[in-house]
PDB file of N, CA and C in Angstrom:
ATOM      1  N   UNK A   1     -12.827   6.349   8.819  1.00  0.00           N
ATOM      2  CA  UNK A   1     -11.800   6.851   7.932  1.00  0.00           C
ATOM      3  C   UNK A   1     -12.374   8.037   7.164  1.00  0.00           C
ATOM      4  N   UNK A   2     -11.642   8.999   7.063  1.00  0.00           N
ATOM      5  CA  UNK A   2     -12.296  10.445   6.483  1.00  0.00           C
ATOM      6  C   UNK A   2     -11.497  10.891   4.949  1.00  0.00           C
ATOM      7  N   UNK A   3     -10.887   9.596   4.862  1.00  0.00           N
ATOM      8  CA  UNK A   3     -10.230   9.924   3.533  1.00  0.00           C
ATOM      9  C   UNK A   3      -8.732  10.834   3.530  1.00  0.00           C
ATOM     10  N   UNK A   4      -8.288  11.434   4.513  1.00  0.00           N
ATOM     11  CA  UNK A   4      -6.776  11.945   4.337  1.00  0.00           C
ATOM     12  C   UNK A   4      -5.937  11.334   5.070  1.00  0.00           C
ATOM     13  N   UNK A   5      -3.992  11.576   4.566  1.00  0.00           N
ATOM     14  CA  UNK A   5      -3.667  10.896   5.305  1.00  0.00           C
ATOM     15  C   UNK A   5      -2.428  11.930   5.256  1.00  0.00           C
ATOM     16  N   UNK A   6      -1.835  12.017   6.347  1.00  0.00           N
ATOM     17  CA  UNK A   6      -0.650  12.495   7.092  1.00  0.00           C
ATOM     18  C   UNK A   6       0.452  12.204   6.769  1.00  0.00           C
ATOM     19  N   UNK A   7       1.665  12.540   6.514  1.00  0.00           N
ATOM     20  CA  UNK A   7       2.863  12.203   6.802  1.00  0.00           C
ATOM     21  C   UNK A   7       3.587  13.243   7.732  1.00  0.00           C
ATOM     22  N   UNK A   8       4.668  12.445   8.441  1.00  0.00           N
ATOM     23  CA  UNK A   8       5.645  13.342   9.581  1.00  0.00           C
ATOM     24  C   UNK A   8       6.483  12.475   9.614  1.00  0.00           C
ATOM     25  N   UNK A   9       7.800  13.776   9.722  1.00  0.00           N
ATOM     26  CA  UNK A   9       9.085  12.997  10.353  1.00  0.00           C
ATOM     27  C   UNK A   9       9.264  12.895  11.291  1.00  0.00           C
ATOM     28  N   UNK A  10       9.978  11.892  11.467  1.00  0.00           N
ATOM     29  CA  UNK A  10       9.778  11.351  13.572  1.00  0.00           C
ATOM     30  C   UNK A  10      11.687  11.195  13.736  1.00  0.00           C
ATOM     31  N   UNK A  11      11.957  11.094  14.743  1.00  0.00           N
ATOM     32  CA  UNK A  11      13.075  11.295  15.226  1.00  0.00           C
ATOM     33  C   UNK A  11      13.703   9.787  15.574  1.00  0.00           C
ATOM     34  N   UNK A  12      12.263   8.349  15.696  1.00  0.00           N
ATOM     35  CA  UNK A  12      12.386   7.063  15.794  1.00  0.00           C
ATOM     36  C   UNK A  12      12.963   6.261  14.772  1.00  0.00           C
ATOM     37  N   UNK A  13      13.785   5.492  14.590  1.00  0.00           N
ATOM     38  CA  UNK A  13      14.755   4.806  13.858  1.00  0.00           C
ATOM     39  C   UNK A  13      13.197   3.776  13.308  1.00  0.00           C
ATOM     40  N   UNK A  14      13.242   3.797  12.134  1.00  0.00           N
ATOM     41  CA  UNK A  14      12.435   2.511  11.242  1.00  0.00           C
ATOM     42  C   UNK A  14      13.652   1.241  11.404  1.00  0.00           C
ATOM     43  N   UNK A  15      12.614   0.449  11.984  1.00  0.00           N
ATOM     44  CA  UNK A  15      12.960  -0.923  12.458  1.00  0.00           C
ATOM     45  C   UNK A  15      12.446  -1.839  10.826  1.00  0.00           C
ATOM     46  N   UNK A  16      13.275  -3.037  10.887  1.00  0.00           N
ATOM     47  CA  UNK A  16      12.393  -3.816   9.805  1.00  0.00           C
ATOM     48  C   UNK A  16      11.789  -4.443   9.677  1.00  0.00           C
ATOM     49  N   UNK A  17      11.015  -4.151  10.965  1.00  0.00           N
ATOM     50  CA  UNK A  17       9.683  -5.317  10.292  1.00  0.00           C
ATOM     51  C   UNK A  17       8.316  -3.722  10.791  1.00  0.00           C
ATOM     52  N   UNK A  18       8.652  -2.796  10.010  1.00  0.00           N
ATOM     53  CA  UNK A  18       8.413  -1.600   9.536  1.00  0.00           C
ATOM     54  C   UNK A  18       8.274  -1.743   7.775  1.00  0.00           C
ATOM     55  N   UNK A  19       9.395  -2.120   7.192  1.00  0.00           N
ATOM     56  CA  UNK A  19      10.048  -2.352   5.745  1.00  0.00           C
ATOM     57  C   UNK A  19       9.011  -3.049   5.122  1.00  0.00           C
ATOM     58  N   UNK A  20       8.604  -1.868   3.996  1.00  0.00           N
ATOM     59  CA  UNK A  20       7.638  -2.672   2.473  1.00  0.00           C
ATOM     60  C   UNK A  20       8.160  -2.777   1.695  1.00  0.00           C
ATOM     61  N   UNK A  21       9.019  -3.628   1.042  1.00  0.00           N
ATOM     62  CA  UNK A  21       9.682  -3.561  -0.822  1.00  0.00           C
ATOM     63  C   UNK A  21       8.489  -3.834  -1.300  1.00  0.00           C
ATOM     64  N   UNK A  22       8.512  -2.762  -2.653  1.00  0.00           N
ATOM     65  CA  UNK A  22       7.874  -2.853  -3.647  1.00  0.00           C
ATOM     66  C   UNK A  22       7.940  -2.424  -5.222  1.00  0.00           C
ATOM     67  N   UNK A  23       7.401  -2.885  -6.273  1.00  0.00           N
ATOM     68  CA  UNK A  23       8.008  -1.827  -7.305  1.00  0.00           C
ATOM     69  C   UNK A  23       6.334  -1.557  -7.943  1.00  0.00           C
ATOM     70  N   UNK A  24       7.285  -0.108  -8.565  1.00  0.00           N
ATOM     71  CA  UNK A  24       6.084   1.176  -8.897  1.00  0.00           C
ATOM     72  C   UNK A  24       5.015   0.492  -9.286  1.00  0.00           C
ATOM     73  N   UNK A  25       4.888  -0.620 -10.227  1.00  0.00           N
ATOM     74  CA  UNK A  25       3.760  -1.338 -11.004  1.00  0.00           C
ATOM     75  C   UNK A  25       2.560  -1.552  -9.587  1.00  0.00           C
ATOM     76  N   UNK A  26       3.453  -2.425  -8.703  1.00  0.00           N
ATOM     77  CA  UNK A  26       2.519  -3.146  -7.756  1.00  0.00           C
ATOM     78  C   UNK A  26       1.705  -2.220  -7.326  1.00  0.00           C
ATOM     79  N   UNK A  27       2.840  -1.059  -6.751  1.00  0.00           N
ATOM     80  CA  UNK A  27       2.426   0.498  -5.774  1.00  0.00           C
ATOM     81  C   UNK A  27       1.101   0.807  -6.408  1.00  0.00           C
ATOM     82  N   UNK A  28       1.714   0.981  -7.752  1.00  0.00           N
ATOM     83  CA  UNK A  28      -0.026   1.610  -8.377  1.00  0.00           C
ATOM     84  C   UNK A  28      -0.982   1.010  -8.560  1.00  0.00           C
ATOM     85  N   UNK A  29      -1.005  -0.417  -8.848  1.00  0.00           N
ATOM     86  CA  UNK A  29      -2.377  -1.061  -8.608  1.00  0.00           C
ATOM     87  C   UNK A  29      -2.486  -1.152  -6.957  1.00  0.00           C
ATOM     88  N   UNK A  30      -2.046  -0.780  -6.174  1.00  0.00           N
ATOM     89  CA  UNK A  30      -2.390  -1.051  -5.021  1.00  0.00           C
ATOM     90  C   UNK A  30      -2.963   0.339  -4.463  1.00  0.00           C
ATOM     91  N   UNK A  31      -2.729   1.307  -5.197  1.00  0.00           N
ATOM     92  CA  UNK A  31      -3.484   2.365  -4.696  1.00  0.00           C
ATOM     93  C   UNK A  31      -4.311   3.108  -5.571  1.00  0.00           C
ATOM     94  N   UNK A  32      -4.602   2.635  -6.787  1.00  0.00           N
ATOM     95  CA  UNK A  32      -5.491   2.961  -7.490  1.00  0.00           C
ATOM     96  C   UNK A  32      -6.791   1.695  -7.328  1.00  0.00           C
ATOM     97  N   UNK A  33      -6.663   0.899  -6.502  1.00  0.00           N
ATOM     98  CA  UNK A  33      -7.885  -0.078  -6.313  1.00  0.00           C
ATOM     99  C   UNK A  33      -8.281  -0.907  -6.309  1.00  0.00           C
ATOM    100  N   UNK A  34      -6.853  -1.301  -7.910  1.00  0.00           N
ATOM    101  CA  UNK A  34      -7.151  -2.390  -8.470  1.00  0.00           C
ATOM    102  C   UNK A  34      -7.172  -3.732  -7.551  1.00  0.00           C
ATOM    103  N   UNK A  35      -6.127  -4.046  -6.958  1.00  0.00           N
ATOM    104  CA  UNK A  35      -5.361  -5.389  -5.991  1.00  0.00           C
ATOM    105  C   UNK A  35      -5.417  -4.652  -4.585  1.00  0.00           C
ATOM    106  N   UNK A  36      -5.295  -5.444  -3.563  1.00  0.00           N
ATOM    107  CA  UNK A  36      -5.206  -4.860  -2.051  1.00  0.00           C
ATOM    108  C   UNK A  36      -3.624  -5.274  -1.641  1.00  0.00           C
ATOM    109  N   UNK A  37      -2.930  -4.748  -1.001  1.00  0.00           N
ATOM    110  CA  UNK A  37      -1.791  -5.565  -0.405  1.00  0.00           C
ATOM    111  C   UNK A  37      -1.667  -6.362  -0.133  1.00  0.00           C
ATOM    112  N   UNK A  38      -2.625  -7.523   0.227  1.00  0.00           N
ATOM    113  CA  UNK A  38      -2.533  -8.670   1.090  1.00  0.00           C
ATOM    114  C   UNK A  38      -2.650  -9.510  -0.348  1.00  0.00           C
ATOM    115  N   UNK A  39      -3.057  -9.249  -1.174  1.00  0.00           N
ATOM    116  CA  UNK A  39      -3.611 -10.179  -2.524  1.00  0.00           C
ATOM    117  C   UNK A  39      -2.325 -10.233  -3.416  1.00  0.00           C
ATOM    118  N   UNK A  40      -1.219  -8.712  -3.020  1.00  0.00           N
ATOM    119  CA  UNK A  40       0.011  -8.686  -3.886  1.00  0.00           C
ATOM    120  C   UNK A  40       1.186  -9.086  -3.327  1.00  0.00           C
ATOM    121  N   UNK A  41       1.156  -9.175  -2.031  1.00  0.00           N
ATOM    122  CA  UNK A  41       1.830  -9.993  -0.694  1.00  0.00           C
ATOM    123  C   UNK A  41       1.538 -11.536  -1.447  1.00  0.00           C
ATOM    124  N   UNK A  42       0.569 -12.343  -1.675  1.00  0.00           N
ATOM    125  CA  UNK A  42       0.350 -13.919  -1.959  1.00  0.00           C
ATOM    126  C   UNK A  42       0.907 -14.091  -3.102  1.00  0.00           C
ATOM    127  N   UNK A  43       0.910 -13.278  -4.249  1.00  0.00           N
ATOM    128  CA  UNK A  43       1.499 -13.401  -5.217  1.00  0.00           C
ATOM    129  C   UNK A  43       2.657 -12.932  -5.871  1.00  0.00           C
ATOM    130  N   UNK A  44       3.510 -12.449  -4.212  1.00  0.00           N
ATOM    131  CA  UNK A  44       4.898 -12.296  -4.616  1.00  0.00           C
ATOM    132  C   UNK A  44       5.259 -10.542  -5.016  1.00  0.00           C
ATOM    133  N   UNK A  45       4.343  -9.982  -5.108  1.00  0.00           N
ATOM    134  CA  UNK A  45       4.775  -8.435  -5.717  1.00  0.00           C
ATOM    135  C   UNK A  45       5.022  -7.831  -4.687  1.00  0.00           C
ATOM    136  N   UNK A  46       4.759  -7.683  -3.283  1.00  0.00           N
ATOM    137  CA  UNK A  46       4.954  -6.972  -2.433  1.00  0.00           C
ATOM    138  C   UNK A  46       5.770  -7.947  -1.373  1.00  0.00           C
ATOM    139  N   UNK A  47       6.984  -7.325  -0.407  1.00  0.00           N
ATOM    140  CA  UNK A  47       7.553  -8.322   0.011  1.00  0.00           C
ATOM    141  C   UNK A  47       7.615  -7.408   1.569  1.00  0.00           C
ATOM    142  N   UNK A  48       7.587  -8.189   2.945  1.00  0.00           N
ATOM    143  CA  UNK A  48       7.984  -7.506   4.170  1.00  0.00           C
ATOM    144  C   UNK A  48       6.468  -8.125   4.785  1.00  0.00           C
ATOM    145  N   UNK A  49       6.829  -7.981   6.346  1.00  0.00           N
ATOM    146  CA  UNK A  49       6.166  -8.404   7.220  1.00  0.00           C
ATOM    147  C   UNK A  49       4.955  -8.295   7.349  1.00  0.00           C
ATOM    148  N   UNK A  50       4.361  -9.396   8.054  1.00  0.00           N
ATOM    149  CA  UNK A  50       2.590  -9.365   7.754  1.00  0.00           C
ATOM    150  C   UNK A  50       2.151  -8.037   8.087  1.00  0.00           C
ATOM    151  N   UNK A  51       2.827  -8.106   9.949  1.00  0.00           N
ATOM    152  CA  UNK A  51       1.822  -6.740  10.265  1.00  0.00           C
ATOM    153  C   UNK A  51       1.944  -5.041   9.221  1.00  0.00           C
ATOM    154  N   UNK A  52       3.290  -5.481   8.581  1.00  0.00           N
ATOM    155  CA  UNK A  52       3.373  -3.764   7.665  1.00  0.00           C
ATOM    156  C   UNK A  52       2.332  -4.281   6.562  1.00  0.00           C
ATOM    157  N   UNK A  53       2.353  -5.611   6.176  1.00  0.00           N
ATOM    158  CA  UNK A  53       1.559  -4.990   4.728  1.00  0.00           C
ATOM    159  C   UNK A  53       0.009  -5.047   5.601  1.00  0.00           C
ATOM    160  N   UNK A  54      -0.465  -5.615   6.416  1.00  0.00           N
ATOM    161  CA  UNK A  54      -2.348  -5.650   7.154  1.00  0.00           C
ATOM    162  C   UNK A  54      -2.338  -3.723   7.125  1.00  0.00           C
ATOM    163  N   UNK A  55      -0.944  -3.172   8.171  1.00  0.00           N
ATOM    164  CA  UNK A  55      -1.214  -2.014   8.118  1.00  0.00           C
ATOM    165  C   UNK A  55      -1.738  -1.178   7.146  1.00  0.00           C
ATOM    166  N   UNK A  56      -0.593  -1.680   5.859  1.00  0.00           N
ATOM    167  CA  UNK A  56      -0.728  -0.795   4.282  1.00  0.00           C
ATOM    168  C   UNK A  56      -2.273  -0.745   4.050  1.00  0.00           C
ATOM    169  N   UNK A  57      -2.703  -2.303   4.399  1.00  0.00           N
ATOM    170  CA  UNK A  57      -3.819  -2.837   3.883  1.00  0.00           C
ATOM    171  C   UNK A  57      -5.075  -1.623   4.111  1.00  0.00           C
ATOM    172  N   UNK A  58      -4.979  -1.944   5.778  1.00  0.00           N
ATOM    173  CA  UNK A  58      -5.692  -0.779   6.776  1.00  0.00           C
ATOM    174  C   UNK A  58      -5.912   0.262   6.126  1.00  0.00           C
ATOM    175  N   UNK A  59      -4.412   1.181   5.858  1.00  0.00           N
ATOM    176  CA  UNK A  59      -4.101   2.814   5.377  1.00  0.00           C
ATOM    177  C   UNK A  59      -4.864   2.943   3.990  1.00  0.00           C
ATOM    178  N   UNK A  60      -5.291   2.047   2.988  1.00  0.00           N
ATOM    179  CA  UNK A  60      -5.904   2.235   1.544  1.00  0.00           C
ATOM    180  C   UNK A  60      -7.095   1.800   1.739  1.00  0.00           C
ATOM    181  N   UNK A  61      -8.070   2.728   1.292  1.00  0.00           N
ATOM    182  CA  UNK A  61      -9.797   2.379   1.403  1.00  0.00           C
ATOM    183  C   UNK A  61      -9.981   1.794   0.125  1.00  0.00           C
ATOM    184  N   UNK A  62     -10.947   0.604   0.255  1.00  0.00           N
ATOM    185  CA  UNK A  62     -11.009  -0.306  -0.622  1.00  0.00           C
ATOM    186  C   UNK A  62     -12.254   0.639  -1.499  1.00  0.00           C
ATOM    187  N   UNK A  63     -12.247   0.526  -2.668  1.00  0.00           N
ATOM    188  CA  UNK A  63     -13.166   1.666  -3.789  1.00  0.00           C
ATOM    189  C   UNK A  63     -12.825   0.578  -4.558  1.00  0.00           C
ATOM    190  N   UNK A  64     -13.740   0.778  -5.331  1.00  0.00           N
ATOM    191  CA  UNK A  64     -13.444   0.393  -7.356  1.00  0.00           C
ATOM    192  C   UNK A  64     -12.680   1.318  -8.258  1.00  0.00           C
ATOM    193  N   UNK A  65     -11.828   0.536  -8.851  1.00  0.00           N
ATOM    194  CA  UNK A  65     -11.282   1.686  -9.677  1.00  0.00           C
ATOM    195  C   UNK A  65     -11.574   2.125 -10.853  1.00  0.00           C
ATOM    196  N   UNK A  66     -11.341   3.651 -10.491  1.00  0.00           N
ATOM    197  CA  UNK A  66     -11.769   4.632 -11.716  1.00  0.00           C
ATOM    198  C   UNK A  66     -10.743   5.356 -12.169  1.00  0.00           C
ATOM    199  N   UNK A  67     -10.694   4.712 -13.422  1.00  0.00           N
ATOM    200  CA  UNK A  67      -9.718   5.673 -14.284  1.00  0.00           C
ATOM    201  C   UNK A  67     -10.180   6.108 -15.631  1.00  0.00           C
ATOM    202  N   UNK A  68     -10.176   7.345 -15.863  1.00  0.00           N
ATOM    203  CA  UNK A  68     -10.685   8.343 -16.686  1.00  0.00           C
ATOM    204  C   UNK A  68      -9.643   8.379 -17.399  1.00  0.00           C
ATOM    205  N   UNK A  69      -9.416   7.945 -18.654  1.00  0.00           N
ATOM    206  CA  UNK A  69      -7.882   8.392 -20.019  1.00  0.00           C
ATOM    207  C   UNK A  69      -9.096   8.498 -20.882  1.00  0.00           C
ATOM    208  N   UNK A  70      -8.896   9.803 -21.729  1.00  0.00           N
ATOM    209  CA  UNK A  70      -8.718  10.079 -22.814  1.00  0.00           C
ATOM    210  C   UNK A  70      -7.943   9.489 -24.166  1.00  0.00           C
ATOM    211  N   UNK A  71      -8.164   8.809 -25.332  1.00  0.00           N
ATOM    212  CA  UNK A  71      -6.875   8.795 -26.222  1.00  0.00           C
ATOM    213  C   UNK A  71      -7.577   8.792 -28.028  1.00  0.00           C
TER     214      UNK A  71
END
């Protein structure tokens, strides 16, 4: 994994067991480090099929999180 990631539009119809519900809270601990998908999948915050969230899982490199605020 080299750290970037792609998006493209495709012309293929998203099927649903494609489909992640989620809300913004979860989204951001899930990509700032804190929680992994599979950990917010067990406890209800993330909802949709195993193989989309293993994928999500896959697509986010596991780091520690660092957050830098000022206040």
């Amino acid at each position: 994994m080299n750290g970037t990631a792609s998006i493209w539009k495709t012309s293929e119809p998203i099927t649903d067991d494609q489909i992640i519900k989620v809300d913004i809270q979860s989204l951001t601990a899930v990509l700032m480090g804190y929680r992994r998908p599979t950990e917010m999948a067990r406890i209800g915050r993330i909802h949709g099929p195993n193989t989309a969230i293993k994928a999500l899982e896959k697509a986010i490199p596991e780091r520690e999180t660092y957050l830098l605020d000022f206040f």
